[in-house]
PDB file of N, CA and C in Angstrom:
ATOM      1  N   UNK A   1       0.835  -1.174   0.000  1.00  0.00           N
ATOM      2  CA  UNK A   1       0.000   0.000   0.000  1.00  0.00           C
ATOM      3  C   UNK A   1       0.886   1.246   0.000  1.00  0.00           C
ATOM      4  N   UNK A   2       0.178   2.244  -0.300  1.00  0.00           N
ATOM      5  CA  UNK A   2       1.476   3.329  -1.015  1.00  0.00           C
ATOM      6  C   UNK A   2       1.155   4.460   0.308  1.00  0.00           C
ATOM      7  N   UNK A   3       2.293   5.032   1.018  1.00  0.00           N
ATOM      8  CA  UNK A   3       2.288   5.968   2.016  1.00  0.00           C
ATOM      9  C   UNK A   3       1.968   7.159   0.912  1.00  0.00           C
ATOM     10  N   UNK A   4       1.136   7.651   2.370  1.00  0.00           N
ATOM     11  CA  UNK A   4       1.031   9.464   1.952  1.00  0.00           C
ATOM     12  C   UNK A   4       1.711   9.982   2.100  1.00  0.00           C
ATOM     13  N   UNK A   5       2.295  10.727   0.871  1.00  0.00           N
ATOM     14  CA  UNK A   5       3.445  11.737   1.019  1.00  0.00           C
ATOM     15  C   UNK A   5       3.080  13.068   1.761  1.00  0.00           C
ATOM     16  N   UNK A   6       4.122  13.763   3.127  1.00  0.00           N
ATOM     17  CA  UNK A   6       3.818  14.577   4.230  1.00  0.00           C
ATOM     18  C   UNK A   6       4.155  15.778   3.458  1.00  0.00           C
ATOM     19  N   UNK A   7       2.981  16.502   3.854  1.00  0.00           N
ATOM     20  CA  UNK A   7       3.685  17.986   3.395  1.00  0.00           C
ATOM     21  C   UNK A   7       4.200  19.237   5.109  1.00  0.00           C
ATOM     22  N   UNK A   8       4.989  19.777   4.447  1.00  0.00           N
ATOM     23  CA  UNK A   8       5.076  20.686   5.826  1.00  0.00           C
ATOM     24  C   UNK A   8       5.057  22.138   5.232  1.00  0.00           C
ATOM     25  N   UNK A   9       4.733  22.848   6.130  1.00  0.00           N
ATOM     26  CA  UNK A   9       4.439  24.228   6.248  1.00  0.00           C
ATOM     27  C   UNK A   9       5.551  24.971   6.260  1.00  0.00           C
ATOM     28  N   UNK A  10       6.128  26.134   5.843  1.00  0.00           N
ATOM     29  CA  UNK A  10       6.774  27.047   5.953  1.00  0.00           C
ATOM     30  C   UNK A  10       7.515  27.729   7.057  1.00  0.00           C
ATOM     31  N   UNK A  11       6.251  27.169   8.487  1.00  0.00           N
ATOM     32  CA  UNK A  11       6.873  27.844   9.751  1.00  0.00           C
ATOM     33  C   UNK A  11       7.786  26.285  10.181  1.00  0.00           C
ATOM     34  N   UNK A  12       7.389  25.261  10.104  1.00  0.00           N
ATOM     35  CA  UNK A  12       8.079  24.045  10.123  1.00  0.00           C
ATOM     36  C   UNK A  12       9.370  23.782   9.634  1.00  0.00           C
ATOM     37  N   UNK A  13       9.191  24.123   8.537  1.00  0.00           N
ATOM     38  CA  UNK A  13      10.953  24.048   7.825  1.00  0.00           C
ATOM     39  C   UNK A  13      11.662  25.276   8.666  1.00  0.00           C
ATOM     40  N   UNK A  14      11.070  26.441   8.773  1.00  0.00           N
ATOM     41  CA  UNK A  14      11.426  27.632   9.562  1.00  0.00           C
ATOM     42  C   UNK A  14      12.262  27.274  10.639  1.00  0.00           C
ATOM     43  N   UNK A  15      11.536  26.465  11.457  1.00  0.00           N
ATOM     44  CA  UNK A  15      11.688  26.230  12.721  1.00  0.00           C
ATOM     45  C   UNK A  15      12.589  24.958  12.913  1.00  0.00           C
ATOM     46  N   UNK A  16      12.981  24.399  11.426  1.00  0.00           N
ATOM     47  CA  UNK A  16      14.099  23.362  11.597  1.00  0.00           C
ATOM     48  C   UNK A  16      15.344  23.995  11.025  1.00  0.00           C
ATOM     49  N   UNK A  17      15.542  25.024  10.558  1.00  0.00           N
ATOM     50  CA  UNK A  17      16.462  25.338   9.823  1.00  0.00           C
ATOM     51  C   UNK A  17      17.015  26.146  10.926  1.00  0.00           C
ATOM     52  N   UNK A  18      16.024  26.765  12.084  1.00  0.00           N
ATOM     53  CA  UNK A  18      16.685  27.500  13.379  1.00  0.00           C
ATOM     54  C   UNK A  18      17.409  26.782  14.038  1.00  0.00           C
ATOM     55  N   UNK A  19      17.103  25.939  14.034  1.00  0.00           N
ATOM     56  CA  UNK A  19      17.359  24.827  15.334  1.00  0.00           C
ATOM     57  C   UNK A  19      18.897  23.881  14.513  1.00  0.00           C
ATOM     58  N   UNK A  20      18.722  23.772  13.851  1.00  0.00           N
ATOM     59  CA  UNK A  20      19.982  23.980  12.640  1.00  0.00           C
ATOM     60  C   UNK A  20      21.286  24.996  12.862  1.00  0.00           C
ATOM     61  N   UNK A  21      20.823  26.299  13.204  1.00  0.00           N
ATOM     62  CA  UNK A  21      21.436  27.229  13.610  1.00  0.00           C
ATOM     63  C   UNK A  21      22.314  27.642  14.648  1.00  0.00           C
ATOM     64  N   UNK A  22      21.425  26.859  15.600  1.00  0.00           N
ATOM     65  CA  UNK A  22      22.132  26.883  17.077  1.00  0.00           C
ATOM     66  C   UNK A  22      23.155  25.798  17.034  1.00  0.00           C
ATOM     67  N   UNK A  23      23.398  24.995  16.253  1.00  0.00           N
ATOM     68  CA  UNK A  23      24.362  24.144  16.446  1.00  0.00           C
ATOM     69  C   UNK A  23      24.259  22.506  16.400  1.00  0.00           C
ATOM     70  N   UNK A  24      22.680  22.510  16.834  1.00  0.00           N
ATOM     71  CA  UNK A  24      22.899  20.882  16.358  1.00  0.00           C
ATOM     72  C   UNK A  24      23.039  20.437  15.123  1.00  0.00           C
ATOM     73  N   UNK A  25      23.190  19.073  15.208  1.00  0.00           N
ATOM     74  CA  UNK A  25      23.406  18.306  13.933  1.00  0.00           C
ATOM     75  C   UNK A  25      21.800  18.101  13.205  1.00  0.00           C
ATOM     76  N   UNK A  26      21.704  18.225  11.903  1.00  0.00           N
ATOM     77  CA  UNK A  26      20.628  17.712  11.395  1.00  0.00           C
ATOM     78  C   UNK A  26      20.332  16.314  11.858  1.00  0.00           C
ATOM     79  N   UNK A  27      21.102  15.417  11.967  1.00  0.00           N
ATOM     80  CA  UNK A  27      20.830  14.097  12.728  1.00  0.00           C
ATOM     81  C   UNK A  27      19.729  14.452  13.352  1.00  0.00           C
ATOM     82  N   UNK A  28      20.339  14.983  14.894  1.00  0.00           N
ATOM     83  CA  UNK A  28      19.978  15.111  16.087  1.00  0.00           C
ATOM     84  C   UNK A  28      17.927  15.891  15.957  1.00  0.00           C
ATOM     85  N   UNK A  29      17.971  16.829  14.771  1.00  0.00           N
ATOM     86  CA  UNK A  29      17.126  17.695  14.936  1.00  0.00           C
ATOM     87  C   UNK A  29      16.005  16.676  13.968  1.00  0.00           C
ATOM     88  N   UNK A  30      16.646  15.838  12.959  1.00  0.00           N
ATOM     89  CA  UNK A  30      15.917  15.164  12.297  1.00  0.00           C
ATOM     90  C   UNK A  30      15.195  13.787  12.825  1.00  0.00           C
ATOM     91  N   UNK A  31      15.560  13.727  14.014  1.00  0.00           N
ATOM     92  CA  UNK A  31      15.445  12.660  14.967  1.00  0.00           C
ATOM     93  C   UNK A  31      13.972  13.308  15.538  1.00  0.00           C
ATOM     94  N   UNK A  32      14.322  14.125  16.579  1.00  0.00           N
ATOM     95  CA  UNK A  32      13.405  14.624  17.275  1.00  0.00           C
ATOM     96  C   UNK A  32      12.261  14.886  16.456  1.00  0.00           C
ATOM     97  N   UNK A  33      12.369  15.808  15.028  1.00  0.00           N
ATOM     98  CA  UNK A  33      11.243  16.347  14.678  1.00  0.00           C
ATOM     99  C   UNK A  33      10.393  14.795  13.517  1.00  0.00           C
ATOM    100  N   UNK A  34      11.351  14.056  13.304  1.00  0.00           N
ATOM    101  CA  UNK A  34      10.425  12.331  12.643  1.00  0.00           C
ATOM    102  C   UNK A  34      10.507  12.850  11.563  1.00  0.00           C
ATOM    103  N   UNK A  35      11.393  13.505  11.026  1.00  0.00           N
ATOM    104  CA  UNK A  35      11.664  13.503   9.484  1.00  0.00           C
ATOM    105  C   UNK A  35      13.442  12.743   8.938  1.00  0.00           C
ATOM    106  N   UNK A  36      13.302  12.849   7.603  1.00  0.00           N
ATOM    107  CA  UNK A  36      14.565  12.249   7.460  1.00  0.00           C
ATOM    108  C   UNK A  36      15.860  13.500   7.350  1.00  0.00           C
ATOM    109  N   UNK A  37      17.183  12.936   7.675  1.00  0.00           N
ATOM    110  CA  UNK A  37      18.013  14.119   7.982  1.00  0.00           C
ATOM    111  C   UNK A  37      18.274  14.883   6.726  1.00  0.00           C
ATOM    112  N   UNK A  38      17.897  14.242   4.910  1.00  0.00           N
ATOM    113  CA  UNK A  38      18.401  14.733   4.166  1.00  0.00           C
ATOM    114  C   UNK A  38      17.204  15.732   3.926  1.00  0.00           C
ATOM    115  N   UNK A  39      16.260  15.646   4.448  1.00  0.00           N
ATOM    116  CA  UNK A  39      15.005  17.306   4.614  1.00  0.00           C
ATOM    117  C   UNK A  39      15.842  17.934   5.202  1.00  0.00           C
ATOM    118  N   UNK A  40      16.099  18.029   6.006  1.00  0.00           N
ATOM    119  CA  UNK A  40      16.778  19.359   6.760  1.00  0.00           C
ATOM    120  C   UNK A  40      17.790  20.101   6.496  1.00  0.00           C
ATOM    121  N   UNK A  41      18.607  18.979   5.644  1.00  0.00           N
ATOM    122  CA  UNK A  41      19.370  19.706   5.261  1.00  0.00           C
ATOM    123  C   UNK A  41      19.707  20.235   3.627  1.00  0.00           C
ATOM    124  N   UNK A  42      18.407  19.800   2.815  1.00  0.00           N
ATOM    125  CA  UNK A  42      17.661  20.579   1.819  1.00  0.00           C
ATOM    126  C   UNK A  42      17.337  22.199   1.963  1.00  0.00           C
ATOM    127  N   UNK A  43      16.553  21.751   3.737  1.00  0.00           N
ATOM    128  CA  UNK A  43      15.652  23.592   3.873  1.00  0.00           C
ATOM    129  C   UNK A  43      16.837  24.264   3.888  1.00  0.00           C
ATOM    130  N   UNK A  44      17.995  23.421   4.595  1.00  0.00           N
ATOM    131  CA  UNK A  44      18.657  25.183   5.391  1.00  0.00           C
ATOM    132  C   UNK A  44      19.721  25.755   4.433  1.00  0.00           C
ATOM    133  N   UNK A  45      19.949  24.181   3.117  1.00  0.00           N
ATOM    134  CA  UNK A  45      20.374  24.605   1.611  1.00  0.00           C
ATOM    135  C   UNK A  45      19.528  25.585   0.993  1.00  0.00           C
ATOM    136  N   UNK A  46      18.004  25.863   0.514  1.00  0.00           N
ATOM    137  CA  UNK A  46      17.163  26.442   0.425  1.00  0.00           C
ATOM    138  C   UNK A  46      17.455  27.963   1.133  1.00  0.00           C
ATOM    139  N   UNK A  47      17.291  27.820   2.598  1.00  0.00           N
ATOM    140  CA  UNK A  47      17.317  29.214   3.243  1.00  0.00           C
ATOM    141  C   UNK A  47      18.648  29.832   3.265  1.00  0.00           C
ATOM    142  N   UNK A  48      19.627  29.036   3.408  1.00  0.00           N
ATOM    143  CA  UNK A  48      21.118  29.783   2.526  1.00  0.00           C
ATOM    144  C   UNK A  48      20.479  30.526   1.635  1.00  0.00           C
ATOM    145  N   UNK A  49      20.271  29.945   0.343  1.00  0.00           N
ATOM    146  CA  UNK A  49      20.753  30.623  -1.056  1.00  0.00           C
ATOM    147  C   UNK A  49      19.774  31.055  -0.864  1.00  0.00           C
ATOM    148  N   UNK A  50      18.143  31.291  -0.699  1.00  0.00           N
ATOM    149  CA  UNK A  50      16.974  32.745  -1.063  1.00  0.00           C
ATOM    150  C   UNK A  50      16.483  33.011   0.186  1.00  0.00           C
ATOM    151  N   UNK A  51      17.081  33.135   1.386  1.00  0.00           N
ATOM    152  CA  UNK A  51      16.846  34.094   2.635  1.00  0.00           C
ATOM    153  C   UNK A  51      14.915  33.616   2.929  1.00  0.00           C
ATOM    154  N   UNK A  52      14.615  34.983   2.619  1.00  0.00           N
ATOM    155  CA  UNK A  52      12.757  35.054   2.436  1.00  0.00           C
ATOM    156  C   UNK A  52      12.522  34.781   1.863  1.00  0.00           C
ATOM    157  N   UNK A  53      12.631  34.458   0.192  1.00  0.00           N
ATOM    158  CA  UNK A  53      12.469  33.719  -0.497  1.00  0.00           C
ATOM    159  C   UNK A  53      12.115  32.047  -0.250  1.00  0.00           C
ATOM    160  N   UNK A  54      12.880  31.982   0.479  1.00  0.00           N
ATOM    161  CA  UNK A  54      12.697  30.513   0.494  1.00  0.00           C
ATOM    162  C   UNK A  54      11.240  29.932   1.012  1.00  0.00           C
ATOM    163  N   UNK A  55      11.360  28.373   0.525  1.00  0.00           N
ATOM    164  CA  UNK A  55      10.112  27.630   0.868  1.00  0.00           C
ATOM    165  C   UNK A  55       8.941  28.187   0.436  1.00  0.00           C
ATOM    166  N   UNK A  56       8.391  28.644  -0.726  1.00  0.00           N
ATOM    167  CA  UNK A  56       7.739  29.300  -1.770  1.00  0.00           C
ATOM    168  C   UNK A  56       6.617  28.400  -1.986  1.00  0.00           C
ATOM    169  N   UNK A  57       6.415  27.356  -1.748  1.00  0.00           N
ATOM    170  CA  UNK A  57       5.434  26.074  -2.052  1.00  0.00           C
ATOM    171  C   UNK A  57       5.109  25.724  -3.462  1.00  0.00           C
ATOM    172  N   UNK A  58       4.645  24.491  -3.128  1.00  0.00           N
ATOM    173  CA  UNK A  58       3.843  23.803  -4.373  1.00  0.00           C
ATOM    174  C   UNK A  58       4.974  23.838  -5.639  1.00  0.00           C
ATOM    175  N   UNK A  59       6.344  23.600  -5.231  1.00  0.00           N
ATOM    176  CA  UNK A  59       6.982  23.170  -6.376  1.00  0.00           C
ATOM    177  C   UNK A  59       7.563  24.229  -7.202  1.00  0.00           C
ATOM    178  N   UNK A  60       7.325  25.626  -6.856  1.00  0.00           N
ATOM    179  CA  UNK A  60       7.511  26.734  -7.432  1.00  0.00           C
ATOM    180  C   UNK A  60       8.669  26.935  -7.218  1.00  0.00           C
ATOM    181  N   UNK A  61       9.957  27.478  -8.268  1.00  0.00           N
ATOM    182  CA  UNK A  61      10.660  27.623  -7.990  1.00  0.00           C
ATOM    183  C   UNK A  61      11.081  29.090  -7.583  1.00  0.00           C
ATOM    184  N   UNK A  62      12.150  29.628  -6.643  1.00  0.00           N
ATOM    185  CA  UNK A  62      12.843  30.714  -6.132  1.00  0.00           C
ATOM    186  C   UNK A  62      13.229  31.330  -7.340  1.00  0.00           C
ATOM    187  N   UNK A  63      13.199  32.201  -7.879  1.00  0.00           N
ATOM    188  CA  UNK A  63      13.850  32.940  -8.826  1.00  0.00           C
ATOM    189  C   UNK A  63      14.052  33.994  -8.311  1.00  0.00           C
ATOM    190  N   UNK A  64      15.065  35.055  -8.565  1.00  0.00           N
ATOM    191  CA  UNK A  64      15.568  36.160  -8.766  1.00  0.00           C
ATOM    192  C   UNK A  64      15.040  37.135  -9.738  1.00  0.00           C
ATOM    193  N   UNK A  65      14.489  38.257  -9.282  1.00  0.00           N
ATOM    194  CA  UNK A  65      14.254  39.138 -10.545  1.00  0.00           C
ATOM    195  C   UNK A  65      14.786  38.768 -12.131  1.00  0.00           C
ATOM    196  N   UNK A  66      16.591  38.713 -11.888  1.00  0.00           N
ATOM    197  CA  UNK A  66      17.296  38.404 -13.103  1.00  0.00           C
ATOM    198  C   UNK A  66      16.886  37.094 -13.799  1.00  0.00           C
ATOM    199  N   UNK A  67      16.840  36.215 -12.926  1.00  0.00           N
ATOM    200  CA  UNK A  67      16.896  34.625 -13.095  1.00  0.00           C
ATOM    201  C   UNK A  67      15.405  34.900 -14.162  1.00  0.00           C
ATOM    202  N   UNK A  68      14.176  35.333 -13.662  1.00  0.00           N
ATOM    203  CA  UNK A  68      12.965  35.116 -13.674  1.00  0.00           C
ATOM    204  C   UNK A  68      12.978  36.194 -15.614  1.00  0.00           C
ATOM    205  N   UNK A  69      13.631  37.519 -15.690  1.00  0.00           N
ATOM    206  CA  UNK A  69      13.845  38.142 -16.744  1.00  0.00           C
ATOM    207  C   UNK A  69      14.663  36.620 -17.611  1.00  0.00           C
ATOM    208  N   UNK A  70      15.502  36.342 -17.174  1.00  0.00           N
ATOM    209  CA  UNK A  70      16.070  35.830 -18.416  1.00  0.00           C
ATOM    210  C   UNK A  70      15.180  34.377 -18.567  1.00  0.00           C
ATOM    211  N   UNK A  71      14.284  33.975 -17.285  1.00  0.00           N
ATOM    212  CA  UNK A  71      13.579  32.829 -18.027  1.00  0.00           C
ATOM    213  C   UNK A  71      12.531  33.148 -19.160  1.00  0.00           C
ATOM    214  N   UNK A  72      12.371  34.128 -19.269  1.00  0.00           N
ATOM    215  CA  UNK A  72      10.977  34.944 -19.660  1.00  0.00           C
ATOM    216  C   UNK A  72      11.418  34.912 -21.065  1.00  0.00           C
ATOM    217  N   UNK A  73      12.948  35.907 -21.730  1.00  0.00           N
ATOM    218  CA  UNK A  73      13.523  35.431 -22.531  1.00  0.00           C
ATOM    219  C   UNK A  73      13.958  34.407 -23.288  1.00  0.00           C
ATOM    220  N   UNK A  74      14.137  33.358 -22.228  1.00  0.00           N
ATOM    221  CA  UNK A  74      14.544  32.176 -23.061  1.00  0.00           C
ATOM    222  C   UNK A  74      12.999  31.758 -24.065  1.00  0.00           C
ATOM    223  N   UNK A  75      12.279  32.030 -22.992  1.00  0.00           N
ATOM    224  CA  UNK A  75      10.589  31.435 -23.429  1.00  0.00           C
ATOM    225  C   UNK A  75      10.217  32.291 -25.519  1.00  0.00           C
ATOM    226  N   UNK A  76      10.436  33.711 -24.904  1.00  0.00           N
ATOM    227  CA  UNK A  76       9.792  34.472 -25.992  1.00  0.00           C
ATOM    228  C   UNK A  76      11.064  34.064 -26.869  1.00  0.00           C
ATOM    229  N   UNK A  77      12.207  33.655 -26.979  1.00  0.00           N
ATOM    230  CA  UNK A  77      13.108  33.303 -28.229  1.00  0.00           C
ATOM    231  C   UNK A  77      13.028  31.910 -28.767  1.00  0.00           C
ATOM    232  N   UNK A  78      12.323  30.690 -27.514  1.00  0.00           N
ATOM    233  CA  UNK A  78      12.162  29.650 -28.074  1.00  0.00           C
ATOM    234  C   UNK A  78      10.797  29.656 -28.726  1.00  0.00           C
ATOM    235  N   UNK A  79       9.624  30.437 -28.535  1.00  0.00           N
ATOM    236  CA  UNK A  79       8.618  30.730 -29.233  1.00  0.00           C
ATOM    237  C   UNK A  79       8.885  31.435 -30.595  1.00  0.00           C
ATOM    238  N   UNK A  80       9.495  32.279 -30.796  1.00  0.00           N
ATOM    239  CA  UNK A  80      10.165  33.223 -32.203  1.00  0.00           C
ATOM    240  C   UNK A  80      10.824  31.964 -33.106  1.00  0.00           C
ATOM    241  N   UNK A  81      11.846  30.822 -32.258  1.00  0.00           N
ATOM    242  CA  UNK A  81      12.050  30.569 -33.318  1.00  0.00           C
ATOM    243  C   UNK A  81      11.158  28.996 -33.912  1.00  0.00           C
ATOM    244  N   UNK A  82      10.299  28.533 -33.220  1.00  0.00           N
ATOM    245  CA  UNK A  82       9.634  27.741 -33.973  1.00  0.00           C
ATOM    246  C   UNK A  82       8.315  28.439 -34.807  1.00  0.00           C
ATOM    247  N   UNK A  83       8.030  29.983 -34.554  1.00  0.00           N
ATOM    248  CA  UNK A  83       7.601  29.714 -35.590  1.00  0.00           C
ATOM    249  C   UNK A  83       8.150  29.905 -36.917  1.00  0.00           C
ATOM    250  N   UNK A  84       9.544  30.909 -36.636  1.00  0.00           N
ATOM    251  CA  UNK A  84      10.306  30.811 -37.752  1.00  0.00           C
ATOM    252  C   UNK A  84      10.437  29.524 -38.838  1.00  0.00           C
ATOM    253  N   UNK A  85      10.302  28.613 -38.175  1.00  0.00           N
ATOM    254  CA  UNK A  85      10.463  27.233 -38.772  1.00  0.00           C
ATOM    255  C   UNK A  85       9.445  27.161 -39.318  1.00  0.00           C
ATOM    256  N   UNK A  86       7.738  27.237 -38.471  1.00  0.00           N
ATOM    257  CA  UNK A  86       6.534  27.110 -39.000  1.00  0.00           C
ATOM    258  C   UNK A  86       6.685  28.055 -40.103  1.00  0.00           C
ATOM    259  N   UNK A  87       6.760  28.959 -40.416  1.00  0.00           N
ATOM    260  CA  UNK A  87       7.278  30.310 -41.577  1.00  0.00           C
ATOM    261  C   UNK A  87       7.813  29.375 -42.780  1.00  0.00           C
ATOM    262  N   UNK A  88       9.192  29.098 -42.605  1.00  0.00           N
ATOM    263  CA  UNK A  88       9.982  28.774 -43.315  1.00  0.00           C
ATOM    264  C   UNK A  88       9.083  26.922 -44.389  1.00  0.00           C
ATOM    265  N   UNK A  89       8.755  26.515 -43.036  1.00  0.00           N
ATOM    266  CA  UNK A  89       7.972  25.210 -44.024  1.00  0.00           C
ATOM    267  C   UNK A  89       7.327  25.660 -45.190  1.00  0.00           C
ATOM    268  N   UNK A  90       6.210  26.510 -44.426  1.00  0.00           N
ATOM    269  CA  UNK A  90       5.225  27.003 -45.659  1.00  0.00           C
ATOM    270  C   UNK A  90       6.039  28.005 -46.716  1.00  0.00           C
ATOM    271  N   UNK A  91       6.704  28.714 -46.473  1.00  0.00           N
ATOM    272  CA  UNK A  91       7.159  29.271 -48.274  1.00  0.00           C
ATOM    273  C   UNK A  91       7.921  28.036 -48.771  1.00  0.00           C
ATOM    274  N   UNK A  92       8.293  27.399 -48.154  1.00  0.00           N
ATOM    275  CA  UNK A  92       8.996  26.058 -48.875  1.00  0.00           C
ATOM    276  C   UNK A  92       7.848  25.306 -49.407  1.00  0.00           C
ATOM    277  N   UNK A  93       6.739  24.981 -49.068  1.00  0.00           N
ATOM    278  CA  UNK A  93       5.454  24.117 -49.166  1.00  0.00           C
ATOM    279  C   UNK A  93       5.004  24.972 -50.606  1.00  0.00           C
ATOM    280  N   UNK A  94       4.766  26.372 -50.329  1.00  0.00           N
ATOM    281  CA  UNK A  94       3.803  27.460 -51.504  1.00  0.00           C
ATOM    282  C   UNK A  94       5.011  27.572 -52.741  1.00  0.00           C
ATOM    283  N   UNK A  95       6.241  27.964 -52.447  1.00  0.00           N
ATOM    284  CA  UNK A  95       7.074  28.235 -53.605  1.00  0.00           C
ATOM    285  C   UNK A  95       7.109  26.562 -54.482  1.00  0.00           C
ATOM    286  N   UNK A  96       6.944  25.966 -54.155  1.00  0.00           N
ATOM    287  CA  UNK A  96       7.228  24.403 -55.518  1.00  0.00           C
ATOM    288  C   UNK A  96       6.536  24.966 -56.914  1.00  0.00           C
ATOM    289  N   UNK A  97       7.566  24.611 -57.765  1.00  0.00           N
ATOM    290  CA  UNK A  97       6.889  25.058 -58.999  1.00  0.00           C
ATOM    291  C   UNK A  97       6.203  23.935 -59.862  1.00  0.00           C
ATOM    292  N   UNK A  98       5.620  23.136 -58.791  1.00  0.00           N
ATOM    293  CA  UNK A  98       4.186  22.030 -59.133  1.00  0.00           C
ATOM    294  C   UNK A  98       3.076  22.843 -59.678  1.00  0.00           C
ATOM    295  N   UNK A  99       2.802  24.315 -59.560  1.00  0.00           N
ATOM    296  CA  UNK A  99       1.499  24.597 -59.896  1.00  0.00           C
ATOM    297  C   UNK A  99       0.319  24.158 -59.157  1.00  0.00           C
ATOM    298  N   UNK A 100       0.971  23.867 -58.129  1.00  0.00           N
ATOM    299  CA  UNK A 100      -0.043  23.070 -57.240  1.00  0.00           C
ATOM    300  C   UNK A 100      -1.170  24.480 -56.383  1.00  0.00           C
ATOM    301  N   UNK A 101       0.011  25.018 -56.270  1.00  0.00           N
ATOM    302  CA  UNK A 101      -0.588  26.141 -55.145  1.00  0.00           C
ATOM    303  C   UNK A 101      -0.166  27.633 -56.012  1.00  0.00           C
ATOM    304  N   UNK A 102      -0.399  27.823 -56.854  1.00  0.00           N
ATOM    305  CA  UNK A 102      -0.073  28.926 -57.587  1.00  0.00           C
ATOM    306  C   UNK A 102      -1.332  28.862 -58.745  1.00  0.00           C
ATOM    307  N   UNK A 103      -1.819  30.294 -59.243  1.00  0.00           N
ATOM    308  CA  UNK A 103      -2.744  30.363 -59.849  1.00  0.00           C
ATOM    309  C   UNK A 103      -2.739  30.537 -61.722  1.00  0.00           C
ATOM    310  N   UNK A 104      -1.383  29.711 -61.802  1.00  0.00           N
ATOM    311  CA  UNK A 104      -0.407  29.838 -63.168  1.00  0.00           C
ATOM    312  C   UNK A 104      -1.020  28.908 -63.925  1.00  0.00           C
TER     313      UNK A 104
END
């Protein structure tokens, strides 16, 4: 039978990544709180690198103003260039000099 996967809250990871702080070992803190030690030491990887940022939920990732501009970019240049391609099929498709698609 398949376990339910646990979700935790924001003040939870919060409150393990403190306790993190003071000095114990994730072991020790991953013990007490009945999670496994490599959570804990995910969050306080997490709360390193985006401060308030962090723990954002539902899979969303942390971005940076910059990070979030240049994903935005990548998006509108990988959109430009397929349809360039879609473009390029069709004058390749209309130019054949089959007479197929020309009113000659």
């Amino acid at each position: 039978m398949k376990q339910e996967r646990r979700h935790f809250d924001k003040e939870f990871k919060m409150m393990a990544v403190n306790l993190c702080l003071t000095g114990k070992s994730t072991k020790d803190i991953a013990m007490e709180l009945g999670i496994r030690p490599e959570l804990v030491r995910r969050w306080k990887r997490e709360h390193e690198s985006y401060r308030e940022g962090s723990f954002s939920g539902h899979g969303n990732a942390n971005l940076t103003n910059e990070q979030k501009e240049i994903a935005k970019l990548k998006k509108e240049l990988r959109d430009a260039r397929e349809e360039r391609d879609i473009l390029k099929k069709a004058v390749s498709i209309f130019s054949r000099n089959d007479g197929k698609y020309s009113n000659s």
